[in-house]
Protein backbone atom coordinates (compact mmCIF):
# COMPACT_ATOMS: atom_id res chain seq x y z
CA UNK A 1 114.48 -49.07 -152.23
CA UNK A 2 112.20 -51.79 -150.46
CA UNK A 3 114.16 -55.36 -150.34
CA UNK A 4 111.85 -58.09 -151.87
CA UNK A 5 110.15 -60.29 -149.32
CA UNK A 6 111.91 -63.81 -148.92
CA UNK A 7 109.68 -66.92 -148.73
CA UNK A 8 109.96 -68.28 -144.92
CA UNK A 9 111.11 -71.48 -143.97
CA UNK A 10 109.66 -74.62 -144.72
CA UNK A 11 106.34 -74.92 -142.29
CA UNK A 12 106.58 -71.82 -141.90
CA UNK A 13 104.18 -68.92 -142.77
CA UNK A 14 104.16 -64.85 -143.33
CA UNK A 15 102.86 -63.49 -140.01
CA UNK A 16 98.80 -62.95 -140.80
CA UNK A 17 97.39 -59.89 -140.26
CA UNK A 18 94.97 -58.51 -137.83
CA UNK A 19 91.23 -58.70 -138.47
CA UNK A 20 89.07 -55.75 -138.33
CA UNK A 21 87.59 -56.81 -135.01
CA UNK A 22 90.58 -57.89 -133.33
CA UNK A 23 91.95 -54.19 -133.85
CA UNK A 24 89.30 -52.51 -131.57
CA UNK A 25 90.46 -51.09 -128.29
CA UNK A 26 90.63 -53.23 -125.36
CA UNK A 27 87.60 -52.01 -123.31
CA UNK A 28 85.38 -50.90 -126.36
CA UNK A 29 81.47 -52.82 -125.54
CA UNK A 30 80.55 -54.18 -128.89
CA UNK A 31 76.54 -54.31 -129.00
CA UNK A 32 75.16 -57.86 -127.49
CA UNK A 33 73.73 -59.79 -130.47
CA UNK A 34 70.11 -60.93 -131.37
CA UNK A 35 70.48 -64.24 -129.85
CA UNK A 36 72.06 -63.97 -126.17
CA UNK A 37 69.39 -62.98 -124.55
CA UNK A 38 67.25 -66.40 -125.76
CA UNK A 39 70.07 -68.19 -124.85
CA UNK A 40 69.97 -66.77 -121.52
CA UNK A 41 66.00 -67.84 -121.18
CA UNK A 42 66.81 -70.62 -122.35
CA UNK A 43 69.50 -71.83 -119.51
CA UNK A 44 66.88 -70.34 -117.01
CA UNK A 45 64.22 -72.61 -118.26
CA UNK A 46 66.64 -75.15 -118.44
CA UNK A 47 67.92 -74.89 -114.42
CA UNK A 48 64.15 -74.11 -113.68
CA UNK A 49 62.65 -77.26 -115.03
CA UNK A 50 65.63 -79.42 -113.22
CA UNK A 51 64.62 -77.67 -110.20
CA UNK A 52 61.10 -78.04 -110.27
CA UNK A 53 61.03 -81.37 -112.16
CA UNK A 54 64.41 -83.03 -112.04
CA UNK A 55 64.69 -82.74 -108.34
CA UNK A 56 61.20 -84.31 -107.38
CA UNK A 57 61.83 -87.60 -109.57
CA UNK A 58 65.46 -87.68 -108.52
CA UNK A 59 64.03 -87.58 -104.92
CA UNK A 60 61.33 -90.18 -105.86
CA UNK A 61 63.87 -92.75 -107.16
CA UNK A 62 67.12 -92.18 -105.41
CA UNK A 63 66.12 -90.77 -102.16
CA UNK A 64 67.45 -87.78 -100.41
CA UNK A 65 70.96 -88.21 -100.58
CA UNK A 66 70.64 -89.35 -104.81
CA UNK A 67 68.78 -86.16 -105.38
CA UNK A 68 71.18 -83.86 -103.36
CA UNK A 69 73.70 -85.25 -105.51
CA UNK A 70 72.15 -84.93 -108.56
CA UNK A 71 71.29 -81.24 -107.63
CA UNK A 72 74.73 -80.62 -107.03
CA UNK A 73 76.22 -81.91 -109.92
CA UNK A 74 73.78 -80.29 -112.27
CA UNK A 75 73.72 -77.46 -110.89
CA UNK A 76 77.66 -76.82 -110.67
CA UNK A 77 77.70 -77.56 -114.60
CA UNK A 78 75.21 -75.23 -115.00
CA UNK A 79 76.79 -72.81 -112.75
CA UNK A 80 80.37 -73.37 -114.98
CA UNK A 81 79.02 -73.17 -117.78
CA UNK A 82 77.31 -69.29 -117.18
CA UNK A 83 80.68 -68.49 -115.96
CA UNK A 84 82.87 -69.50 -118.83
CA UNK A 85 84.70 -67.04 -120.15
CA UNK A 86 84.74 -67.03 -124.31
């Protein structure tokens, strides 16, 4: 016969169970949804427009070294942020 399940500990909960998706094998591709590709287009429009735009006016107002700089710091938070892992 089964023995009856004890209540844990106090702050303590049961174990929860696995989801559906979580259950899938390691390396199974699950099909890219609707959206990334805009929100790919979208961070290339965004680094575009600071290249062709945001580097001009940077260079306008803070001269060469201010935009280098500014380049460089935008464009390693852009470049972090396409590589974060999820």
């Amino acid at each position: 016969m089964a023995e009856p399940r004890v209540a844990p500990a106090r702050g303590r909960s049961y174990p929860r169970r696995q989801s559906g998706s979580s259950r899938t094998r390691a390396g199974a591709k699950r099909p890219a949804s609707a959206t990334s590709w805009r929100r790919r287009l979208v961070a290339a429009a965004i680094v575009s427009g600071v290249l062709l735009i945001g580097l001009p006016l940077a260079h306008a107002f803070l001269g060469e070294l201010g935009a280098v700089l500014v380049g460089t710091l935008v464009l390693g938070f852009a470049l972090g942020r396409m590589t974060l892992k999820r």
